[in-house]
PDB file of N, CA and C in Angstrom:
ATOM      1  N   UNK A   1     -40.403 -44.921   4.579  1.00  0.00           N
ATOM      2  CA  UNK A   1     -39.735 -44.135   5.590  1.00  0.00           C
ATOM      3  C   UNK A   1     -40.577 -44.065   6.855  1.00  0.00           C
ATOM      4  N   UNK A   2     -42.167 -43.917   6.666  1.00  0.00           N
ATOM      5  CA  UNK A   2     -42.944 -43.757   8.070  1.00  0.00           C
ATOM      6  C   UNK A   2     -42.754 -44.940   8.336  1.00  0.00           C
ATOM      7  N   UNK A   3     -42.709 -46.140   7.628  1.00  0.00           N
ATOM      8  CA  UNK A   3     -42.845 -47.457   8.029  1.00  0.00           C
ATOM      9  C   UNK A   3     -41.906 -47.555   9.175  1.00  0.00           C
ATOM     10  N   UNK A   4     -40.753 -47.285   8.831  1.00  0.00           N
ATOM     11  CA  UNK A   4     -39.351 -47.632   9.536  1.00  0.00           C
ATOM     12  C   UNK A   4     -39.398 -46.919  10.782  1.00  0.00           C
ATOM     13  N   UNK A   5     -39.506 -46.111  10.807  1.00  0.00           N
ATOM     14  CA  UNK A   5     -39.361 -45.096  11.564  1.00  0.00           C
ATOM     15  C   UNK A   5     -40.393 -44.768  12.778  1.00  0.00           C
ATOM     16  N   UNK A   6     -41.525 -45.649  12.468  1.00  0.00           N
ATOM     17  CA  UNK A   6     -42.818 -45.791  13.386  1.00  0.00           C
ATOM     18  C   UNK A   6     -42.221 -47.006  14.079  1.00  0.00           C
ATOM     19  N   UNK A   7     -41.879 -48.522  13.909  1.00  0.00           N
ATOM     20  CA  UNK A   7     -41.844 -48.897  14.438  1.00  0.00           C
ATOM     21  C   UNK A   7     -40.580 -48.642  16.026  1.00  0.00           C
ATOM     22  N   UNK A   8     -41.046 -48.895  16.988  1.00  0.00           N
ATOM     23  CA  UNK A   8     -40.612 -48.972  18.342  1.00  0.00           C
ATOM     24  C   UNK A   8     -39.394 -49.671  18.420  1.00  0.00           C
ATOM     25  N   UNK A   9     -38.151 -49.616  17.996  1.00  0.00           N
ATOM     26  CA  UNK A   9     -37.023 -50.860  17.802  1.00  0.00           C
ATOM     27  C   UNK A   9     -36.183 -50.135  18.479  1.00  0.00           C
ATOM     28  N   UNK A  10     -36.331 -48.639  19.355  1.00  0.00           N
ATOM     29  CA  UNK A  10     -34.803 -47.930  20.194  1.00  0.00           C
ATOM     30  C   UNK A  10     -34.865 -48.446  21.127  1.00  0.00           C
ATOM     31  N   UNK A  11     -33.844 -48.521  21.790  1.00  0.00           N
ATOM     32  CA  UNK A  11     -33.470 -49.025  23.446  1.00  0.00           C
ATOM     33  C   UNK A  11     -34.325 -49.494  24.143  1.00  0.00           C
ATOM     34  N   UNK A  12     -35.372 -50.418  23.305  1.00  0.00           N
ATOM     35  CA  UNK A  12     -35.911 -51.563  24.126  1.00  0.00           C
ATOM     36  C   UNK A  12     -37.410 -51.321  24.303  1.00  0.00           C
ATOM     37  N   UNK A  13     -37.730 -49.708  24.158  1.00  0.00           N
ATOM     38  CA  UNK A  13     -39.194 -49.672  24.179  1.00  0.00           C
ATOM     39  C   UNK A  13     -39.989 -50.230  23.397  1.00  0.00           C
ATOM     40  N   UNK A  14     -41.456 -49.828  24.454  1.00  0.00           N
ATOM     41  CA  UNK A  14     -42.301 -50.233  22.999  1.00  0.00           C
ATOM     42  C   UNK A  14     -43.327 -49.525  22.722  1.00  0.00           C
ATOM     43  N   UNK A  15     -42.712 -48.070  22.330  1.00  0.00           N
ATOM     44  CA  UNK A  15     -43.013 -46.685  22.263  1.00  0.00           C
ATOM     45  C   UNK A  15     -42.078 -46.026  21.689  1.00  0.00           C
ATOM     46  N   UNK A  16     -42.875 -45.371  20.373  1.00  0.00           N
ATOM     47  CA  UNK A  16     -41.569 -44.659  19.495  1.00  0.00           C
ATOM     48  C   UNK A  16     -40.888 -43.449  20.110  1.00  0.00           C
ATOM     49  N   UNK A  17     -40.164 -43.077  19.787  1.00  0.00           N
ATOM     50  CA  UNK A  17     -39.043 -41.643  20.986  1.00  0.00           C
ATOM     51  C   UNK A  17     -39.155 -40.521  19.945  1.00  0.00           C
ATOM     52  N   UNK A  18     -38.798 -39.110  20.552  1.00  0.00           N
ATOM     53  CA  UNK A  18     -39.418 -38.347  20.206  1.00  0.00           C
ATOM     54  C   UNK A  18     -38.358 -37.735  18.767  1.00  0.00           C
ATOM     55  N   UNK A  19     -37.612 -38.250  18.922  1.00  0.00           N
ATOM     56  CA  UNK A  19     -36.547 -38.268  17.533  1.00  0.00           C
ATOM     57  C   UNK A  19     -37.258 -38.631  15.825  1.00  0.00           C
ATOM     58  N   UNK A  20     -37.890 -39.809  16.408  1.00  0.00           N
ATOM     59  CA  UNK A  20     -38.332 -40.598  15.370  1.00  0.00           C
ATOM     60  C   UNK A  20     -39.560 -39.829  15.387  1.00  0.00           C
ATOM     61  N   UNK A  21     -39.997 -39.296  15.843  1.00  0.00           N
ATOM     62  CA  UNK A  21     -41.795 -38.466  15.621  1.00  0.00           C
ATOM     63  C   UNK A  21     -41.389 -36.988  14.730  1.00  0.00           C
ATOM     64  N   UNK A  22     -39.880 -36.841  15.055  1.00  0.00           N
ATOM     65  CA  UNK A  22     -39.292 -35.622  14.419  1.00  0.00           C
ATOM     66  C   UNK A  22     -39.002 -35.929  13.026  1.00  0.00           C
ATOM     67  N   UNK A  23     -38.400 -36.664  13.062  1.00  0.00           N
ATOM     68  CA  UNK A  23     -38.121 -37.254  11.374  1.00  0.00           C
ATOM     69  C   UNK A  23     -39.031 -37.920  10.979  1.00  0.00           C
ATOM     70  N   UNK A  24     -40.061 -37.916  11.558  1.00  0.00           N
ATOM     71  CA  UNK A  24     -41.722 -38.472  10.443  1.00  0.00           C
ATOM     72  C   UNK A  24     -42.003 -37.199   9.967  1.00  0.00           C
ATOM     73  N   UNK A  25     -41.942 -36.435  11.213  1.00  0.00           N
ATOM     74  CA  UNK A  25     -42.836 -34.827  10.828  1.00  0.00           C
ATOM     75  C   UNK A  25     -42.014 -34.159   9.844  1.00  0.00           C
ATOM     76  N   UNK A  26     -40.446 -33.934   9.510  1.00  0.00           N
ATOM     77  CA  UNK A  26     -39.563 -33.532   9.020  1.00  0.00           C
ATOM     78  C   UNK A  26     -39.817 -34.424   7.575  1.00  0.00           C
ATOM     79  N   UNK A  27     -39.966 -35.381   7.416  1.00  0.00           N
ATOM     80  CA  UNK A  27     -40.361 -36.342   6.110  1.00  0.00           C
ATOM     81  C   UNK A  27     -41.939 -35.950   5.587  1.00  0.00           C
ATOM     82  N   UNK A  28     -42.889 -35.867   6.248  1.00  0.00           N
ATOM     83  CA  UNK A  28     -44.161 -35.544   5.820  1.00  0.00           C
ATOM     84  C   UNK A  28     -43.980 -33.810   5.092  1.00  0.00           C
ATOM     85  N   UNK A  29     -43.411 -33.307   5.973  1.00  0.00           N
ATOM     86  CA  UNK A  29     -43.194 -31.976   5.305  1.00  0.00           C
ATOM     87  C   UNK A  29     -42.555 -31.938   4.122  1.00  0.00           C
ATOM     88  N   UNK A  30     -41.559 -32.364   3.992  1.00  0.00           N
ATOM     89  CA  UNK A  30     -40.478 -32.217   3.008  1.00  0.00           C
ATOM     90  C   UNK A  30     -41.570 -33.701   1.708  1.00  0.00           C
ATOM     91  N   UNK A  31     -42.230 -34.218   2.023  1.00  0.00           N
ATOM     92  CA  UNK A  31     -42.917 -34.827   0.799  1.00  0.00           C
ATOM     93  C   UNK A  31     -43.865 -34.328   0.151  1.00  0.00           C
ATOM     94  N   UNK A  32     -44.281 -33.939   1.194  1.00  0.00           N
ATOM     95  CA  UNK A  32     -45.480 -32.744   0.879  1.00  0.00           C
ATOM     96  C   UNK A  32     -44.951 -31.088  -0.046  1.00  0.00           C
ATOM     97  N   UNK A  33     -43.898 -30.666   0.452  1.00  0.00           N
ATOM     98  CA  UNK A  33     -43.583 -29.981  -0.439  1.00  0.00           C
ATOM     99  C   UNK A  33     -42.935 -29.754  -1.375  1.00  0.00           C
ATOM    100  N   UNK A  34     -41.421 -30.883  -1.224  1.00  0.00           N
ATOM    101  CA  UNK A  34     -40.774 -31.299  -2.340  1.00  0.00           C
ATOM    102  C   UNK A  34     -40.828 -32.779  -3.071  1.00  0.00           C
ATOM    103  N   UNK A  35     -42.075 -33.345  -2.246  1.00  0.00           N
ATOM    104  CA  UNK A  35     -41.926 -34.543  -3.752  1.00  0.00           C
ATOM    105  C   UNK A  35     -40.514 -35.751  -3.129  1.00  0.00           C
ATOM    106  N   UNK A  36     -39.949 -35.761  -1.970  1.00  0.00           N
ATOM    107  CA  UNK A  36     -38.624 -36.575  -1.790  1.00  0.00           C
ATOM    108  C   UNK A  36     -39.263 -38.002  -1.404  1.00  0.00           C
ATOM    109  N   UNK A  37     -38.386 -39.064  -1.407  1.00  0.00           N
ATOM    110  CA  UNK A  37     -38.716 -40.808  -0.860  1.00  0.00           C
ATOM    111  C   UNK A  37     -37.677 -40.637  -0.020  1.00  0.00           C
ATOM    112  N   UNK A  38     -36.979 -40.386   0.344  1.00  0.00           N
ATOM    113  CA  UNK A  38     -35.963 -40.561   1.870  1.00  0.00           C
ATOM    114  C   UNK A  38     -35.615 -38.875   2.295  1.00  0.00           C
ATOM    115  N   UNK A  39     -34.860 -39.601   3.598  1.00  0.00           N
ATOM    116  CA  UNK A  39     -33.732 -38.631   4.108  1.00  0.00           C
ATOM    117  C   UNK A  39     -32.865 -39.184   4.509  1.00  0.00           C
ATOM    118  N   UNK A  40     -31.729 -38.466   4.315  1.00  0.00           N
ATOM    119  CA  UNK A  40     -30.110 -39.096   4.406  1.00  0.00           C
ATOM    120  C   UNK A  40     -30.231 -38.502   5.950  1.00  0.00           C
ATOM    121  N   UNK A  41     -30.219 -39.551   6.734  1.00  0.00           N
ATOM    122  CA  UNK A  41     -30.334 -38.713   8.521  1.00  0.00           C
ATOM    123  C   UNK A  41     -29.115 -38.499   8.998  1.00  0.00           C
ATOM    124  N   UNK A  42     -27.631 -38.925   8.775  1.00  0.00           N
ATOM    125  CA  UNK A  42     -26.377 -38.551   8.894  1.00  0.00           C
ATOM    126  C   UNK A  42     -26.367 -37.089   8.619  1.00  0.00           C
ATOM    127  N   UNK A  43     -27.148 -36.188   7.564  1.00  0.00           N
ATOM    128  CA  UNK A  43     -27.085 -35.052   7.715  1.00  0.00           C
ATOM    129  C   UNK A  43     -27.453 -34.399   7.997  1.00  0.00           C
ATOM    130  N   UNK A  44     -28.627 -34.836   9.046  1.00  0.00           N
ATOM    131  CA  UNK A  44     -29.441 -33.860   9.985  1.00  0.00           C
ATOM    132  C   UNK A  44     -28.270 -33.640  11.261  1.00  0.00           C
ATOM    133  N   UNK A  45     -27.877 -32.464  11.769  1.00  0.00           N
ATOM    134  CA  UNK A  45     -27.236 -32.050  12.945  1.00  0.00           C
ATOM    135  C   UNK A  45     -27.594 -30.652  13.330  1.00  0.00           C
ATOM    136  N   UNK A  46     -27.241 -30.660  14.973  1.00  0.00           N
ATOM    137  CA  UNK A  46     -27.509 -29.802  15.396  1.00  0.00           C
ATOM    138  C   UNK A  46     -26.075 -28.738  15.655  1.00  0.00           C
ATOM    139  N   UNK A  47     -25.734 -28.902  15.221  1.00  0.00           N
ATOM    140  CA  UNK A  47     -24.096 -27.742  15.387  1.00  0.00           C
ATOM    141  C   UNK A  47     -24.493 -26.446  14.783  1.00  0.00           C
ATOM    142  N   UNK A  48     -25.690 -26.332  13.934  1.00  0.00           N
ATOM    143  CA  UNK A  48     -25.625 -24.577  13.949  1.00  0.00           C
ATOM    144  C   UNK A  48     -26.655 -24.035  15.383  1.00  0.00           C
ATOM    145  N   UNK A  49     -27.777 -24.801  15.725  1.00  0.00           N
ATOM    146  CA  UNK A  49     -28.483 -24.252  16.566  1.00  0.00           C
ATOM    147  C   UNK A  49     -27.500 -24.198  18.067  1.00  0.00           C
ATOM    148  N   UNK A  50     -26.578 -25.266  18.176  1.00  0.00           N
ATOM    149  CA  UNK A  50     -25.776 -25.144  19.330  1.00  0.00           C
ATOM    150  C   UNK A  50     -24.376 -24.261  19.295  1.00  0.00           C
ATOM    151  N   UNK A  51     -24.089 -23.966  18.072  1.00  0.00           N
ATOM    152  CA  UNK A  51     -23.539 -22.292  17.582  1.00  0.00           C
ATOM    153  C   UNK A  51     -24.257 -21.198  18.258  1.00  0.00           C
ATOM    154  N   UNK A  52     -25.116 -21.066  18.086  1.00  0.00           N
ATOM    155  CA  UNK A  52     -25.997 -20.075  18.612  1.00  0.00           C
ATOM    156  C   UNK A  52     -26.297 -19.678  19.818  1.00  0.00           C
ATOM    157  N   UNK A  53     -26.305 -20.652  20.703  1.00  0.00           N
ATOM    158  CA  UNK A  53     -26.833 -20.926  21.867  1.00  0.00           C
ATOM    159  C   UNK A  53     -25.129 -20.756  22.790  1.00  0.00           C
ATOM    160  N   UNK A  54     -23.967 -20.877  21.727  1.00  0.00           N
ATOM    161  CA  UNK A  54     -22.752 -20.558  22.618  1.00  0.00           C
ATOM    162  C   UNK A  54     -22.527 -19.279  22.357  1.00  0.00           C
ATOM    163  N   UNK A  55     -23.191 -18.351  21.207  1.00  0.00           N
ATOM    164  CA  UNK A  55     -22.690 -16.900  21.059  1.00  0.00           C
ATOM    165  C   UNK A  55     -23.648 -16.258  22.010  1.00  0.00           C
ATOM    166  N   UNK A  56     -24.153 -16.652  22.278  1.00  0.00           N
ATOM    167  CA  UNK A  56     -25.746 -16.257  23.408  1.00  0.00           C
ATOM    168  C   UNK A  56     -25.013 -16.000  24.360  1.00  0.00           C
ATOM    169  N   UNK A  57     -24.690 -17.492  24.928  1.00  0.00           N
ATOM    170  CA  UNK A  57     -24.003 -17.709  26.286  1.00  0.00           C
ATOM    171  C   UNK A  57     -22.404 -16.570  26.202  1.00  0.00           C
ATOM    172  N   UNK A  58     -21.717 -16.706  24.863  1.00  0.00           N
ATOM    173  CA  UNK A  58     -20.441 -15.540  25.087  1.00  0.00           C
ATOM    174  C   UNK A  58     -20.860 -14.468  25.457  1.00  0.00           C
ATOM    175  N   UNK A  59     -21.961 -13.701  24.839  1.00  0.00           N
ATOM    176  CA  UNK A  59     -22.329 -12.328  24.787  1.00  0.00           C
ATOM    177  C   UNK A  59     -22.602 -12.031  26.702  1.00  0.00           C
ATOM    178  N   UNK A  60     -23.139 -12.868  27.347  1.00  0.00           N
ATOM    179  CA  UNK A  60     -22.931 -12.912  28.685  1.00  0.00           C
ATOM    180  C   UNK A  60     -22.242 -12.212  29.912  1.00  0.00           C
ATOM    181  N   UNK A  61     -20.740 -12.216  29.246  1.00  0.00           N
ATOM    182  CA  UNK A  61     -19.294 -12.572  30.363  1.00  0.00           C
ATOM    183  C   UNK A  61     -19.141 -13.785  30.814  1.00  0.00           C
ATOM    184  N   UNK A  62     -19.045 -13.138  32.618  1.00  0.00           N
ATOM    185  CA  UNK A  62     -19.254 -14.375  33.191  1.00  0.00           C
ATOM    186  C   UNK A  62     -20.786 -15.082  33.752  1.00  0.00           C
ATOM    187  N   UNK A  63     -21.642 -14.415  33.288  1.00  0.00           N
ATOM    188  CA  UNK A  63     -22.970 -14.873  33.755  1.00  0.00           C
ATOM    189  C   UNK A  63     -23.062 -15.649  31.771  1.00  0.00           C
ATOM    190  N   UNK A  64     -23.335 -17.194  32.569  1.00  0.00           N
ATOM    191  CA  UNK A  64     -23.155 -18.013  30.803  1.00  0.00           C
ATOM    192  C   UNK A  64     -24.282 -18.769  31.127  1.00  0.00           C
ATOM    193  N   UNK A  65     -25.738 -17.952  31.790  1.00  0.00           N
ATOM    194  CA  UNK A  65     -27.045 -18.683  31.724  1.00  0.00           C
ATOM    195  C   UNK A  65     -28.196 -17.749  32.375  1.00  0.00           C
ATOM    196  N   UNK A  66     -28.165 -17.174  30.605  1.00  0.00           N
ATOM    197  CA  UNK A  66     -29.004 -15.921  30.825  1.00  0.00           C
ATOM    198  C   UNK A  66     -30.570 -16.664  31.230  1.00  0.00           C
ATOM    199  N   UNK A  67     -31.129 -15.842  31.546  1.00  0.00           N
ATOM    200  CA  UNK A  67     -32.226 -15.766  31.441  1.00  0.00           C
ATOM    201  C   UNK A  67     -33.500 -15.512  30.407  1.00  0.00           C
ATOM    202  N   UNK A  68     -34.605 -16.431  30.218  1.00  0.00           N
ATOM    203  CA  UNK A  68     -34.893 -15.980  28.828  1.00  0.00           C
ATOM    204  C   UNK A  68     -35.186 -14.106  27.889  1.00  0.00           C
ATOM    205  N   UNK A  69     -35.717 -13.292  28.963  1.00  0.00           N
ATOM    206  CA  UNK A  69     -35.450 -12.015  28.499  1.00  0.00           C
ATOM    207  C   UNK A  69     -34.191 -11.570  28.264  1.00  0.00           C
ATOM    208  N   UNK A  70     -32.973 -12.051  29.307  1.00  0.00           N
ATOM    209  CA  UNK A  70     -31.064 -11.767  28.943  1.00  0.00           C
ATOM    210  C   UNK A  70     -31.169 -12.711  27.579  1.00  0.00           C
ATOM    211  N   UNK A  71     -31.583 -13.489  27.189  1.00  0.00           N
ATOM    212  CA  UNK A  71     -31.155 -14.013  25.713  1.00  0.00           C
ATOM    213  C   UNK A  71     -31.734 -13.455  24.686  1.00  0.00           C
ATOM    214  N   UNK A  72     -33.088 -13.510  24.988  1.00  0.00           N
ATOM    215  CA  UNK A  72     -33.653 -11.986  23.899  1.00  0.00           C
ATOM    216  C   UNK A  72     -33.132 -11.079  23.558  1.00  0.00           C
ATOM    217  N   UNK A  73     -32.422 -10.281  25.039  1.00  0.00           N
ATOM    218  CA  UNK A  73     -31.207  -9.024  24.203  1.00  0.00           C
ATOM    219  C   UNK A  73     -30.381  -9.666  23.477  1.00  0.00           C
ATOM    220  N   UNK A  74     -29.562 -10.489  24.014  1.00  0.00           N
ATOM    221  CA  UNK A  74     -28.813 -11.200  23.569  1.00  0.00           C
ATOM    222  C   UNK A  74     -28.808 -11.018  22.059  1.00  0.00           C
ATOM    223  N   UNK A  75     -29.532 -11.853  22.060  1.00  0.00           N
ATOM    224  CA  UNK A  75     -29.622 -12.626  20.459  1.00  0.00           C
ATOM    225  C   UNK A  75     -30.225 -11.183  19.763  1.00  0.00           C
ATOM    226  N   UNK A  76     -30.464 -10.026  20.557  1.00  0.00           N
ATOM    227  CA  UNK A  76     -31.337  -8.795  19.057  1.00  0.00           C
ATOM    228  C   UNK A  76     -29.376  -8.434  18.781  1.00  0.00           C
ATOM    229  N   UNK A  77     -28.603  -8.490  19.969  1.00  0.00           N
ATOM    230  CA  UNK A  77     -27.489  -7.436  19.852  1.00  0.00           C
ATOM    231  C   UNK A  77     -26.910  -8.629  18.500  1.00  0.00           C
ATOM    232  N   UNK A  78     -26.851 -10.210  18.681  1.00  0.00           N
ATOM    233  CA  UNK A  78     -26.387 -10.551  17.990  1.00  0.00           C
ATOM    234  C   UNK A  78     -26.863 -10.500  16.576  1.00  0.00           C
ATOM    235  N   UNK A  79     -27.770 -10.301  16.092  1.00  0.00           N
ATOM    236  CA  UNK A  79     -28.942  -9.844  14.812  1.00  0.00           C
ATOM    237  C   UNK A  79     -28.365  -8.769  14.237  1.00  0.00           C
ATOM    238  N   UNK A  80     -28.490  -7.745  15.295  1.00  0.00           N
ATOM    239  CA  UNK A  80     -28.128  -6.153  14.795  1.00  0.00           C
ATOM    240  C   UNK A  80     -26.813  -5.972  14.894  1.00  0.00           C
ATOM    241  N   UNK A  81     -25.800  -6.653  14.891  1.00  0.00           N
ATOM    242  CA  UNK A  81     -24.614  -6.525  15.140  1.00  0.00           C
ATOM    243  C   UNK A  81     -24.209  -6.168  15.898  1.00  0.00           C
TER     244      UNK A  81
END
């Protein structure tokens, strides 16, 4: 898996991208603590963290780009209900 995944073969560079440094680090972890030989990468997605980031932006109104202290409330009101 590091094998694959080290080499430089995206869009032409010849320098690995920061995707592939994520799913080394995401693979070293997960071997290290569970013992796995792959990852199925079709099921890595980001749709819950970008869930989040739109209940942020609802809690808003019409201001839909808080500021990082406006998302802090944000996100306690969304925590605490």
């Amino acid at each position: 898996m590091i094998d694959t995944m080290s080499k430089p073969h995206c869009c032409g560079r010849s320098i690995i991208q920061l995707f592939q440094e994520g799913i080394i680090l995401i693979y070293r972890d997960l071997k290290h603590t569970q013992d796995i030989s792959y990852i199925l990468t079709h099921c890595l997605t980001q749709d819950i963290i970008e869930n989040l980031f739109s209940q942020i932006r609802v809690r808003g109104g019409v201001n839909d780009h808080p500021s990082p202290l406006d998302a802090l409330y944000r996100l306690r009101m969304i925590i605490l209900g």
